[in-house]
PDB file of N, CA and C in Angstrom:
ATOM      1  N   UNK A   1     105.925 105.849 107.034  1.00  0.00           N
ATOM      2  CA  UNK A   1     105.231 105.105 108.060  1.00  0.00           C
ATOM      3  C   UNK A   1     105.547 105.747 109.399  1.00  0.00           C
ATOM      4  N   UNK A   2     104.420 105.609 110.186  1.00  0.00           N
ATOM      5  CA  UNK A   2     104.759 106.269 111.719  1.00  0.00           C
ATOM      6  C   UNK A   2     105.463 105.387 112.289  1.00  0.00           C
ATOM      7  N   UNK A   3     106.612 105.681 113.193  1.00  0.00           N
ATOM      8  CA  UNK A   3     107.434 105.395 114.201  1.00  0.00           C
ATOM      9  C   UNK A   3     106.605 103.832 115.186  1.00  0.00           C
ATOM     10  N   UNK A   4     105.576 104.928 115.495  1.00  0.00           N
ATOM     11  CA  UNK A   4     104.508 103.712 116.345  1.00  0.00           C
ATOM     12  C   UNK A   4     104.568 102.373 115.594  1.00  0.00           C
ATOM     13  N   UNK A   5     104.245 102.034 113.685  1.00  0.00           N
ATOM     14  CA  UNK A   5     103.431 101.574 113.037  1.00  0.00           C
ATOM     15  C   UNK A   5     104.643 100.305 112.812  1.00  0.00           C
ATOM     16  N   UNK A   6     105.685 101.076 112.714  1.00  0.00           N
ATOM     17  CA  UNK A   6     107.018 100.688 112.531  1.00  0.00           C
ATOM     18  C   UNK A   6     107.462  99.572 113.538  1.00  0.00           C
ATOM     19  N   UNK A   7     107.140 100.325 114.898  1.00  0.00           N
ATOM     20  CA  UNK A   7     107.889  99.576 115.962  1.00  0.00           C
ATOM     21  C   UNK A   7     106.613  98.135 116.227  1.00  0.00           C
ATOM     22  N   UNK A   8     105.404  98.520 115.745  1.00  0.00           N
ATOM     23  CA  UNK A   8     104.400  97.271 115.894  1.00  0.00           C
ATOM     24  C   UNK A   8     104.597  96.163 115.062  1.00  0.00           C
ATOM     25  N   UNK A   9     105.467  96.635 113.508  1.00  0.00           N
ATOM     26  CA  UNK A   9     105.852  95.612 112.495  1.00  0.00           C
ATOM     27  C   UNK A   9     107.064  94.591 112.592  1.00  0.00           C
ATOM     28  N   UNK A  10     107.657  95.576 113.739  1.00  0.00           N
ATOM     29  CA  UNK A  10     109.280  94.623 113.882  1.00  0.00           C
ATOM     30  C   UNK A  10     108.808  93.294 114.317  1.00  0.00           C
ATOM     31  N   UNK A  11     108.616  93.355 115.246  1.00  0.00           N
ATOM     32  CA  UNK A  11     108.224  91.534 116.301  1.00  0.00           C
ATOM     33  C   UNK A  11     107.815  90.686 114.941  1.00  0.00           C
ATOM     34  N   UNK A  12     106.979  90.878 113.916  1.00  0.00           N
ATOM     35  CA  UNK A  12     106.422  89.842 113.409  1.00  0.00           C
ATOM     36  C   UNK A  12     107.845  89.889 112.455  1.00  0.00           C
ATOM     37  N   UNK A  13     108.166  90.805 112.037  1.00  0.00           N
ATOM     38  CA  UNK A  13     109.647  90.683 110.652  1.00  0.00           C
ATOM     39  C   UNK A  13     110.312  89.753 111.489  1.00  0.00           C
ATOM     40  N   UNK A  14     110.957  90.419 112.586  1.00  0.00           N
ATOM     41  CA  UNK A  14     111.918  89.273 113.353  1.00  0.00           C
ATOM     42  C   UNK A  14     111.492  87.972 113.783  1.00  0.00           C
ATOM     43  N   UNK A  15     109.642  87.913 113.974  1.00  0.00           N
ATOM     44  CA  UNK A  15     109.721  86.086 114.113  1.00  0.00           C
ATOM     45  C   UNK A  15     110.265  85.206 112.955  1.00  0.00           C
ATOM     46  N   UNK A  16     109.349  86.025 111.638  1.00  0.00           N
ATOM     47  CA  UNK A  16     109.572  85.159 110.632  1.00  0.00           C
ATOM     48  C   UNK A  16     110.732  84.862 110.346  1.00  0.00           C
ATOM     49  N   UNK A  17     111.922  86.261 110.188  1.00  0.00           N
ATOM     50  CA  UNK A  17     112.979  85.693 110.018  1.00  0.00           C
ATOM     51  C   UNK A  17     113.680  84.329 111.000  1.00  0.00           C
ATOM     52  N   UNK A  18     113.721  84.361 112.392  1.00  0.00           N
ATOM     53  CA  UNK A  18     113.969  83.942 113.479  1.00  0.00           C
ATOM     54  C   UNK A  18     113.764  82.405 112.878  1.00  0.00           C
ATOM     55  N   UNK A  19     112.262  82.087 112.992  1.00  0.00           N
ATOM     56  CA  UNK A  19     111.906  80.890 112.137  1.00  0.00           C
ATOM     57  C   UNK A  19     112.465  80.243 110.978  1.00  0.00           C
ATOM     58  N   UNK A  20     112.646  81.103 110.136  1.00  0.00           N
ATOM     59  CA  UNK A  20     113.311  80.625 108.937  1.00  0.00           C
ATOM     60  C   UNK A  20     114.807  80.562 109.165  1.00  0.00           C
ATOM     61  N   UNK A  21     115.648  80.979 109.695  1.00  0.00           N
ATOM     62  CA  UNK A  21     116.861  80.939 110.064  1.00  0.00           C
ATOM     63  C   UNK A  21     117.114  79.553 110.656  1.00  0.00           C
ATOM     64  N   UNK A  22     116.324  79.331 111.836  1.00  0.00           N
ATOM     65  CA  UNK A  22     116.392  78.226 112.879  1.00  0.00           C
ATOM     66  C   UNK A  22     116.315  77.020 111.563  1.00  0.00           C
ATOM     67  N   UNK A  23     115.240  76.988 111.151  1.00  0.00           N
ATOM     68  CA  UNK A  23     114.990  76.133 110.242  1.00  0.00           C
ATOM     69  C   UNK A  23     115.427  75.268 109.292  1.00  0.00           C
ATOM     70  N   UNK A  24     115.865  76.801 108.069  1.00  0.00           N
ATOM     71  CA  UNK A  24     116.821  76.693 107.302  1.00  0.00           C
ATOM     72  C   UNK A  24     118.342  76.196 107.456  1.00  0.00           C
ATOM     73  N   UNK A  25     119.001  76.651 108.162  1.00  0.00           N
ATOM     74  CA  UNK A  25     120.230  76.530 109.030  1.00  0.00           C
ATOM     75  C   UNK A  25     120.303  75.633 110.235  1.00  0.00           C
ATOM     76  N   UNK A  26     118.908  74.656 110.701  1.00  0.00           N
ATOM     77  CA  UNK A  26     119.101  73.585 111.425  1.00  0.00           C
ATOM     78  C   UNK A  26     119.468  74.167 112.988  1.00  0.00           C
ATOM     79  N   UNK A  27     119.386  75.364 113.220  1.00  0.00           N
ATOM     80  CA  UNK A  27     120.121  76.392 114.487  1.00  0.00           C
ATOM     81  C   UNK A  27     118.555  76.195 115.335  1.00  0.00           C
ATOM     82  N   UNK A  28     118.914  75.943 116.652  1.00  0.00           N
ATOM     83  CA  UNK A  28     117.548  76.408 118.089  1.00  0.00           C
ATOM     84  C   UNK A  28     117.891  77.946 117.459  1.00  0.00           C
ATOM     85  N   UNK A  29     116.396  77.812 118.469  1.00  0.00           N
ATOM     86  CA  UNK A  29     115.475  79.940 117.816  1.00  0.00           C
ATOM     87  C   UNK A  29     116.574  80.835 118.917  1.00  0.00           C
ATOM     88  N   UNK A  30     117.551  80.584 119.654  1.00  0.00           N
ATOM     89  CA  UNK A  30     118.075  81.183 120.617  1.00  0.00           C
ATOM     90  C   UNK A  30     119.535  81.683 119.805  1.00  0.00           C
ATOM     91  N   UNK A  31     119.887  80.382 119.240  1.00  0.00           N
ATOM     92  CA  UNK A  31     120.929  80.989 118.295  1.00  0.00           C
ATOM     93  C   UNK A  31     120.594  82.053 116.824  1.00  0.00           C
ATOM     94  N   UNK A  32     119.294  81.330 116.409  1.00  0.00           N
ATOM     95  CA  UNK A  32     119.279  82.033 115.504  1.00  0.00           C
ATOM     96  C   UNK A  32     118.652  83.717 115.392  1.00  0.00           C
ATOM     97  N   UNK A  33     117.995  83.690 116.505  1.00  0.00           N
ATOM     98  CA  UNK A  33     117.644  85.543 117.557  1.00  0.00           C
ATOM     99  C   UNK A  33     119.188  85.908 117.508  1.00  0.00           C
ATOM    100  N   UNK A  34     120.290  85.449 117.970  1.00  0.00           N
ATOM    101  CA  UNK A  34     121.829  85.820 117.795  1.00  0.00           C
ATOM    102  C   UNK A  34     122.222  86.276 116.626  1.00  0.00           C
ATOM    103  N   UNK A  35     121.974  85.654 115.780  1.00  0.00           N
ATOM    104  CA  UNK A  35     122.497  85.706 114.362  1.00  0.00           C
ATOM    105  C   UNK A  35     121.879  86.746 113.678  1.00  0.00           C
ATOM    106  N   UNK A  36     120.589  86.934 113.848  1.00  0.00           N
ATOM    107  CA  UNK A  36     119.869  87.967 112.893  1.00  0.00           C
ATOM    108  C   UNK A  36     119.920  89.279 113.972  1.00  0.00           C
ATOM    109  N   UNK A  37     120.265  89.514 115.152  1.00  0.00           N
ATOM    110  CA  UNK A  37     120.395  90.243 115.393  1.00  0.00           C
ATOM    111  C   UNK A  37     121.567  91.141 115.528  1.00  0.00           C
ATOM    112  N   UNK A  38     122.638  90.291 115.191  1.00  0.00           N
ATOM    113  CA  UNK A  38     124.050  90.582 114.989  1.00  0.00           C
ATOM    114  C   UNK A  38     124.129  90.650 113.584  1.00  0.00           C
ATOM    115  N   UNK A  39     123.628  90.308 112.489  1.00  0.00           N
ATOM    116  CA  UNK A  39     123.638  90.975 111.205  1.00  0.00           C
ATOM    117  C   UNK A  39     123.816  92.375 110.822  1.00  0.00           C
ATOM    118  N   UNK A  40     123.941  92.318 109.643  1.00  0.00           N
ATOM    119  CA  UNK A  40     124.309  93.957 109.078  1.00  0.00           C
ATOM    120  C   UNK A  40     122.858  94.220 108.622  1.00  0.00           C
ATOM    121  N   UNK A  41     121.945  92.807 108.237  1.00  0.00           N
ATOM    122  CA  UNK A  41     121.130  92.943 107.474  1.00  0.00           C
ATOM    123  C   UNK A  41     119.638  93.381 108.550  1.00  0.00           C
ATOM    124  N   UNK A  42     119.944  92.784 109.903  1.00  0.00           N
ATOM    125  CA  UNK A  42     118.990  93.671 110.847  1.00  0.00           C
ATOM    126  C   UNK A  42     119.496  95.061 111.293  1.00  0.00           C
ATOM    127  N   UNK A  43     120.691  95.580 111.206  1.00  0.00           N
ATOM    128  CA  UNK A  43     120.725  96.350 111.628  1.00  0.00           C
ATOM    129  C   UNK A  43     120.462  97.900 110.572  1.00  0.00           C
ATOM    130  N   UNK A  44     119.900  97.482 109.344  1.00  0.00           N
ATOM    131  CA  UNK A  44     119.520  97.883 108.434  1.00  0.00           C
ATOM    132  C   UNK A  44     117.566  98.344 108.462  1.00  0.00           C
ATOM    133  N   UNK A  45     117.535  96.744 108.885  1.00  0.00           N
ATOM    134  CA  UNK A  45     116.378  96.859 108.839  1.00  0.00           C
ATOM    135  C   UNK A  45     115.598  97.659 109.915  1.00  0.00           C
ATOM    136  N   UNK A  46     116.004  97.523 110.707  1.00  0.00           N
ATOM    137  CA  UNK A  46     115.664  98.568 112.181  1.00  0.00           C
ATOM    138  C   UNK A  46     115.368 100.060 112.023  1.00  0.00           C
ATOM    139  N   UNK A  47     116.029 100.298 110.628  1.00  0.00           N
ATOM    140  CA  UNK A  47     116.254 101.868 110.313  1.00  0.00           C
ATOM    141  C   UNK A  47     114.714 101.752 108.768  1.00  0.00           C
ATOM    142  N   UNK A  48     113.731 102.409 109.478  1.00  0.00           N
ATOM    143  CA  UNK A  48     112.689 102.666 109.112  1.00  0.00           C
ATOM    144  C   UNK A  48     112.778 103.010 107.621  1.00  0.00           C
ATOM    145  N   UNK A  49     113.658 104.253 107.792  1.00  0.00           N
ATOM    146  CA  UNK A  49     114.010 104.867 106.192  1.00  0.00           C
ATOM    147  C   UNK A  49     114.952 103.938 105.264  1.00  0.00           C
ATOM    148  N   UNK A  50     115.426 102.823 105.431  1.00  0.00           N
ATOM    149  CA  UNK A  50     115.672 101.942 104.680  1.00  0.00           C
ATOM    150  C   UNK A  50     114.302 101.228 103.448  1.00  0.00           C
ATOM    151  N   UNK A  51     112.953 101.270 104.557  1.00  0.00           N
ATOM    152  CA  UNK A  51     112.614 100.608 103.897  1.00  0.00           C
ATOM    153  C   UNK A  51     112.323  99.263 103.596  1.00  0.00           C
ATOM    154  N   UNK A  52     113.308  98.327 104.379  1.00  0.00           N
ATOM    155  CA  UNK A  52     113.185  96.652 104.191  1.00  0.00           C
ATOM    156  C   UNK A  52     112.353  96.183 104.378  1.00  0.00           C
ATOM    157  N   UNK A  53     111.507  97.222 105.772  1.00  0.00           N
ATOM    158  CA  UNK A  53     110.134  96.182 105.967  1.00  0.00           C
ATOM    159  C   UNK A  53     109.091  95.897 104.768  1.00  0.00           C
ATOM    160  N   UNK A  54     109.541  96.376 104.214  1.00  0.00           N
ATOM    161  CA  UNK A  54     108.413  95.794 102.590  1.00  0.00           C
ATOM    162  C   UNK A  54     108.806  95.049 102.173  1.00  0.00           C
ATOM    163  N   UNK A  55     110.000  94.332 102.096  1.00  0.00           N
ATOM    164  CA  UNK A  55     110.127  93.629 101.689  1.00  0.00           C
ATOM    165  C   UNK A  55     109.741  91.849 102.434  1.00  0.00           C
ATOM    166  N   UNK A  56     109.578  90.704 101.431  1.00  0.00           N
ATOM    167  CA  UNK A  56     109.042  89.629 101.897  1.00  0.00           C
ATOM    168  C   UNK A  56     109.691  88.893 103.120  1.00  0.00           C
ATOM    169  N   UNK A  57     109.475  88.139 104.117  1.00  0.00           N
ATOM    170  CA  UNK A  57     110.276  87.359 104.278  1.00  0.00           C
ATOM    171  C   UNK A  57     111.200  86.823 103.676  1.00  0.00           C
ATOM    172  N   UNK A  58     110.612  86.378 102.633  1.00  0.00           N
ATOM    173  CA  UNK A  58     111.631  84.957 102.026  1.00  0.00           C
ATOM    174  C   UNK A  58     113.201  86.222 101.705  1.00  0.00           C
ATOM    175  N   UNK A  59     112.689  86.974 101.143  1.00  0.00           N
ATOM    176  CA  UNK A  59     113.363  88.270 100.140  1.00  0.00           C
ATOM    177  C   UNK A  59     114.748  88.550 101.525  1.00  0.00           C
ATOM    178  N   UNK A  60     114.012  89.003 102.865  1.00  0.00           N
ATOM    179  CA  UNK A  60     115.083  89.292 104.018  1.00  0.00           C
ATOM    180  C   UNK A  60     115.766  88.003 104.263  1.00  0.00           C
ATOM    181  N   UNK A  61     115.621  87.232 103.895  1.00  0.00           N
ATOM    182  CA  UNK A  61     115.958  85.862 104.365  1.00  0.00           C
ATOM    183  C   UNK A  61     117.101  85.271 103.144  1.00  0.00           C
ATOM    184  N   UNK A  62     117.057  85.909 101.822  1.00  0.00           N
ATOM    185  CA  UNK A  62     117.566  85.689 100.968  1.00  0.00           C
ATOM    186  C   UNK A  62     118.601  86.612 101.133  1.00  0.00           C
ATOM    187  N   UNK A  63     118.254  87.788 101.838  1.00  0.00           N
ATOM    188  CA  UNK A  63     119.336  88.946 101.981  1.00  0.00           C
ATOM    189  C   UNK A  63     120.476  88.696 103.075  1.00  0.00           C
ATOM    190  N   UNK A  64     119.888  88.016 104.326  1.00  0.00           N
ATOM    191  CA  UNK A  64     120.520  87.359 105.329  1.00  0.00           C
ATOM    192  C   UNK A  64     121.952  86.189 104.990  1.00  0.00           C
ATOM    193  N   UNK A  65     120.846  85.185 104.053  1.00  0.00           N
ATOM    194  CA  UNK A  65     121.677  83.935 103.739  1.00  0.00           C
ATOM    195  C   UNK A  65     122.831  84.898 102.920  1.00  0.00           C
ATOM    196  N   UNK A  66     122.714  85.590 102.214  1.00  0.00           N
ATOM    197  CA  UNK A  66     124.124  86.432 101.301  1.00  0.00           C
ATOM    198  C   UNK A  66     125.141  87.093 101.970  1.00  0.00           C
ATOM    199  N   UNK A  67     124.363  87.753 103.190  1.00  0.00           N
ATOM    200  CA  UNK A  67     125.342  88.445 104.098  1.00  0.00           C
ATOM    201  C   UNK A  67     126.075  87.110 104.693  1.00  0.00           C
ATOM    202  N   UNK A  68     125.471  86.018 105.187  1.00  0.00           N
ATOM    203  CA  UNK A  68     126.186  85.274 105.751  1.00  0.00           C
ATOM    204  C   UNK A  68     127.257  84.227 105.472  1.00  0.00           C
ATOM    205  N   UNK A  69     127.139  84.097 103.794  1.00  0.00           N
ATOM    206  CA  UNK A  69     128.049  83.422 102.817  1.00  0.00           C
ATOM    207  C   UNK A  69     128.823  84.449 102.581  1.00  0.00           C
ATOM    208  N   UNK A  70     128.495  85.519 102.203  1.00  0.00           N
ATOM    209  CA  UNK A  70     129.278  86.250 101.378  1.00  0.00           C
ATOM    210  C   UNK A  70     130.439  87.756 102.196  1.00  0.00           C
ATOM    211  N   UNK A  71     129.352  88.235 103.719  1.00  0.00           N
ATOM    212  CA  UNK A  71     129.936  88.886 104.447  1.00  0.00           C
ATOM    213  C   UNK A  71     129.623  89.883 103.867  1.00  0.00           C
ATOM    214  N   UNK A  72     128.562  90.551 102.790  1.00  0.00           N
ATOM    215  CA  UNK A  72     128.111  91.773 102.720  1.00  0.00           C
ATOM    216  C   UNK A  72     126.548  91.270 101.696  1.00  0.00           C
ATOM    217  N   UNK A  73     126.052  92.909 101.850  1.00  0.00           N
ATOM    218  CA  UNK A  73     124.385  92.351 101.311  1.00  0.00           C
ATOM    219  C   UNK A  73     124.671  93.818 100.142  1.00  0.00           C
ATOM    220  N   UNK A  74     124.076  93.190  98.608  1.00  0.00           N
ATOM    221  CA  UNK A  74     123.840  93.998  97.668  1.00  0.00           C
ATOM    222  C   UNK A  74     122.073  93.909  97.817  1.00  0.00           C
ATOM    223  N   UNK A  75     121.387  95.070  98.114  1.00  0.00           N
ATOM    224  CA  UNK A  75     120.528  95.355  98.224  1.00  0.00           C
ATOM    225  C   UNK A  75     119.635  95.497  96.604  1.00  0.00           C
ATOM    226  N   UNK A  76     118.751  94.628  96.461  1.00  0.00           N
ATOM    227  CA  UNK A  76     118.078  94.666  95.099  1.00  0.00           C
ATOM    228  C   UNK A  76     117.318  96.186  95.068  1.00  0.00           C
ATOM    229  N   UNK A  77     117.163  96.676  94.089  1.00  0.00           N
ATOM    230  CA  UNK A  77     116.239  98.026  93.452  1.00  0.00           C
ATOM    231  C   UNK A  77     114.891  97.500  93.439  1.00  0.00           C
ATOM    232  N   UNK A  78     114.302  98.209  93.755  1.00  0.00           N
ATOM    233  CA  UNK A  78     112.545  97.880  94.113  1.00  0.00           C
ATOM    234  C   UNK A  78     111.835  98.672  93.507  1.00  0.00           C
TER     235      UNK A  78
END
């Protein structure tokens, strides 16, 4: 994917997550912009050649909640 195509996809990955965080976790969208951006699991995702952006919401959100119970993310095979 181009760089450009990439940087146009982030905003919507990070609302949804943002949303579902706040939500899920009962957190205002101010804390939860904190949280996913201080993750291991955004700072993953940011890196194009990872790949994550294919994956679903729910899926990053499932990857999030693990990092955040567990303090590390096992990345599923796709």
């Amino acid at each position: 994917m181009e760089q450009e195509q990439f940087a146009a996809i982030m905003p919507y990955i990070s609302a949804d997550l943002v949303a579902m965080i706040s939500e899920k976790q009962n957190v205002k969208a101010e804390e939860a912009v904190k949280k996913l951006y201080n993750s291991q699991l955004y700072a993953a995702l940011e890196k194009e050649e990872t790949k994550l952006w294919q994956y679903s919401s729910q899926m990053l959100y499932s990857l999030f909640e693990q990092e955040f119970s567990s303090g590390k993310i096992e990345f599923p095979d796709v």
